[in-house]
C-alpha atoms as a PDB file:
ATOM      1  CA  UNK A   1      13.307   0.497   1.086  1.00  0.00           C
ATOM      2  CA  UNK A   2      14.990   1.224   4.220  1.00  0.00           C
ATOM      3  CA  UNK A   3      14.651  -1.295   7.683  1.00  0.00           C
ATOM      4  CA  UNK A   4      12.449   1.396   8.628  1.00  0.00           C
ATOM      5  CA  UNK A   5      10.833   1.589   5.770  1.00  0.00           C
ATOM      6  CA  UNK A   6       9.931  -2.312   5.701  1.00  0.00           C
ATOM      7  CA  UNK A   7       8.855  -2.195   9.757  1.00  0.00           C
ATOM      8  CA  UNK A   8       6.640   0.848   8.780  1.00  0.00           C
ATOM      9  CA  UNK A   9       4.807  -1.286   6.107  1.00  0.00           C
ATOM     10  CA  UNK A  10       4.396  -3.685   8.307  1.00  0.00           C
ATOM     11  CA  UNK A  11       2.355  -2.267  11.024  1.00  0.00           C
ATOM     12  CA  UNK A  12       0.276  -0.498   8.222  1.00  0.00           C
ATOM     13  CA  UNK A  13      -0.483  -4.270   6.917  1.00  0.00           C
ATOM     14  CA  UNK A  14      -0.587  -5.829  10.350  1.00  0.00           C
ATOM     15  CA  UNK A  15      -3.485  -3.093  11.906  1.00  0.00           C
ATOM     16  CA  UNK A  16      -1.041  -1.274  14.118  1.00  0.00           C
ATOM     17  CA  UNK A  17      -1.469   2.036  12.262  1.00  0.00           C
ATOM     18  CA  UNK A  18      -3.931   1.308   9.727  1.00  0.00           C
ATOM     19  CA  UNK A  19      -7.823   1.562   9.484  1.00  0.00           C
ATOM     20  CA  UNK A  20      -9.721  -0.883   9.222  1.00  0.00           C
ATOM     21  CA  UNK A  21     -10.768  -2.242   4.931  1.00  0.00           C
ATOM     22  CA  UNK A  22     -13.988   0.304   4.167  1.00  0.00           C
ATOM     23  CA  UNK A  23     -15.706  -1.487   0.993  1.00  0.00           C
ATOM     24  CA  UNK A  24     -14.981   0.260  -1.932  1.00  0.00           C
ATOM     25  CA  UNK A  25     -16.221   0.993  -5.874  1.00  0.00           C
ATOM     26  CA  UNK A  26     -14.156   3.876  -7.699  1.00  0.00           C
ATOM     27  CA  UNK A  27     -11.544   3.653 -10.126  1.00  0.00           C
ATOM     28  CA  UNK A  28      -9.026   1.332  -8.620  1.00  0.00           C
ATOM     29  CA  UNK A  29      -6.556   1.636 -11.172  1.00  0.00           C
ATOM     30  CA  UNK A  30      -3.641   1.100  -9.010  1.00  0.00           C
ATOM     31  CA  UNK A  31      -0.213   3.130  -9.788  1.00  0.00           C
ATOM     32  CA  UNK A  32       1.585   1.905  -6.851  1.00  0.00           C
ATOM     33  CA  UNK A  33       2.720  -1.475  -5.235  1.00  0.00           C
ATOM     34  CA  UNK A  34       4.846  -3.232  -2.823  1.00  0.00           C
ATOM     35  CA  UNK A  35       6.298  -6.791  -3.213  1.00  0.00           C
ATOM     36  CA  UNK A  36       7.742  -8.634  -0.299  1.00  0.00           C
ATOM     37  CA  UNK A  37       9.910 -11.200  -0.467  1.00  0.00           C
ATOM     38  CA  UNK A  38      11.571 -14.205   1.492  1.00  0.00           C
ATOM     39  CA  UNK A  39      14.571 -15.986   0.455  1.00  0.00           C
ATOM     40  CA  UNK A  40      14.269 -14.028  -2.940  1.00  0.00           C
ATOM     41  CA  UNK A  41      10.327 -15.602  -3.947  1.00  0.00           C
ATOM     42  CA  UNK A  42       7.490 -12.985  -3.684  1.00  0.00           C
ATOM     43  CA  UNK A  43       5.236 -13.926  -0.715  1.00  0.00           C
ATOM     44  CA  UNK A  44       2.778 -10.924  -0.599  1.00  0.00           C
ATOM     45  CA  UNK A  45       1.746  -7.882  -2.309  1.00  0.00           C
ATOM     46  CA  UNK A  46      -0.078  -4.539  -2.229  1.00  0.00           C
ATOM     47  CA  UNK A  47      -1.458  -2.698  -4.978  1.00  0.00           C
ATOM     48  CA  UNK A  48      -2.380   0.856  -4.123  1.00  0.00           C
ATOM     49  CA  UNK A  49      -4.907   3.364  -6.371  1.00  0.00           C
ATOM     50  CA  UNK A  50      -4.355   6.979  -4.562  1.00  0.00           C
ATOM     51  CA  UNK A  51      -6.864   8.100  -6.747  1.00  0.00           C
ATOM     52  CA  UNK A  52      -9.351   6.187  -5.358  1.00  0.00           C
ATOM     53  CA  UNK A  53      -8.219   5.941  -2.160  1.00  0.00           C
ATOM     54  CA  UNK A  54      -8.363   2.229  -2.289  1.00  0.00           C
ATOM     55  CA  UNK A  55      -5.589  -1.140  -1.966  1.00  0.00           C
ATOM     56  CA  UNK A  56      -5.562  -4.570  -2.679  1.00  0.00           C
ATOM     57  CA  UNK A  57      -3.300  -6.927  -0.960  1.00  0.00           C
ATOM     58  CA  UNK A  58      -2.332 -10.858  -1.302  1.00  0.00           C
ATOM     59  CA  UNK A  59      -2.645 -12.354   1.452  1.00  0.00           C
ATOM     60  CA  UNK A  60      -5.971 -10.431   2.062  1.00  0.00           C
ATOM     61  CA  UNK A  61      -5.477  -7.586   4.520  1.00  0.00           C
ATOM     62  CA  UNK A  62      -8.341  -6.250   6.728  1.00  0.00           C
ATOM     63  CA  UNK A  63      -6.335  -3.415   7.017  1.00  0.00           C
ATOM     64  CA  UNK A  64      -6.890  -0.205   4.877  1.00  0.00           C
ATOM     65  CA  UNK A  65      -4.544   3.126   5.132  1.00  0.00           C
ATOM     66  CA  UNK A  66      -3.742   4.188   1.594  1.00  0.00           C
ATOM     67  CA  UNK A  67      -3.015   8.072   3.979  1.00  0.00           C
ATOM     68  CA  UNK A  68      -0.046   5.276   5.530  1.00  0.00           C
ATOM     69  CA  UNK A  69       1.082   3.712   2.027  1.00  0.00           C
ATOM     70  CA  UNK A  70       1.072   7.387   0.610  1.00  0.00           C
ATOM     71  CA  UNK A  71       3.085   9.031   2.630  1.00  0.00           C
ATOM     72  CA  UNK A  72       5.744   6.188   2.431  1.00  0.00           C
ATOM     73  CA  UNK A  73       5.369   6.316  -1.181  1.00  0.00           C
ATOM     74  CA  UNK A  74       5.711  10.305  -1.427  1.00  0.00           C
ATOM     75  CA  UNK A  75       9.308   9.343   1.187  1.00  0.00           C
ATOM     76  CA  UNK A  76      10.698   6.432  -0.973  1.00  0.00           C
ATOM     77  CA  UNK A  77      10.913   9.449  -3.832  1.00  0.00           C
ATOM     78  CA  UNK A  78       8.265   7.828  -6.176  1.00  0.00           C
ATOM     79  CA  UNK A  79       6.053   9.796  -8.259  1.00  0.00           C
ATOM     80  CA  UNK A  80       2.039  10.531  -7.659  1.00  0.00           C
ATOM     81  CA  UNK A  81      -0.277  11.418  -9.817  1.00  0.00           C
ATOM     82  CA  UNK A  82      -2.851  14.128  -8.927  1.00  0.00           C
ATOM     83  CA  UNK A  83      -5.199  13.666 -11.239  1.00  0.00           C
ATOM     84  CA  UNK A  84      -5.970  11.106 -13.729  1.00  0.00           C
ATOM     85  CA  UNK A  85      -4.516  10.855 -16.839  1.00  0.00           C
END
């Protein structure tokens, strides 16, 4: 990902563009995800289900904008499915 790329995830994660968690049920079978790293170790991640409009993230976000993670996935060039397979 580009250094805009990264700053735009982060102010999805940190609140600054995304909404707020809603609870959730649905599929959740999540096609997507983002690692982050510091001095090469993983540190935190987000698994995203378009489907079901839903994400999971370690450390725990309060933040939810799978619109946000979407479009960034559809820029990055990585494939979405439209309906389940």
């Amino acid at each position: 990902m580009s250094d805009a790329q990264i700053a735009y995830t982060d102010q999805v994660l940190s609140g600054k563009l995304g909404k707020t968690k809603d609870e959730a049920a649905s599929c959740f079978l999540p096609h997507h995800g983002i690692v982050f790293y510091k001095s090469n170790l993983p540190v935190a991640h987000v698994f995203i289900c378009i489907m079901c409009q839903q994400m999971q993230s370690v450390p725990e976000s309060k933040y939810h904008d799978v619109d946000s993670f979407t479009a960034l996935i559809k820029e990055v060039g990585l494939p979405i499915f439209q309906r389940p397979l």
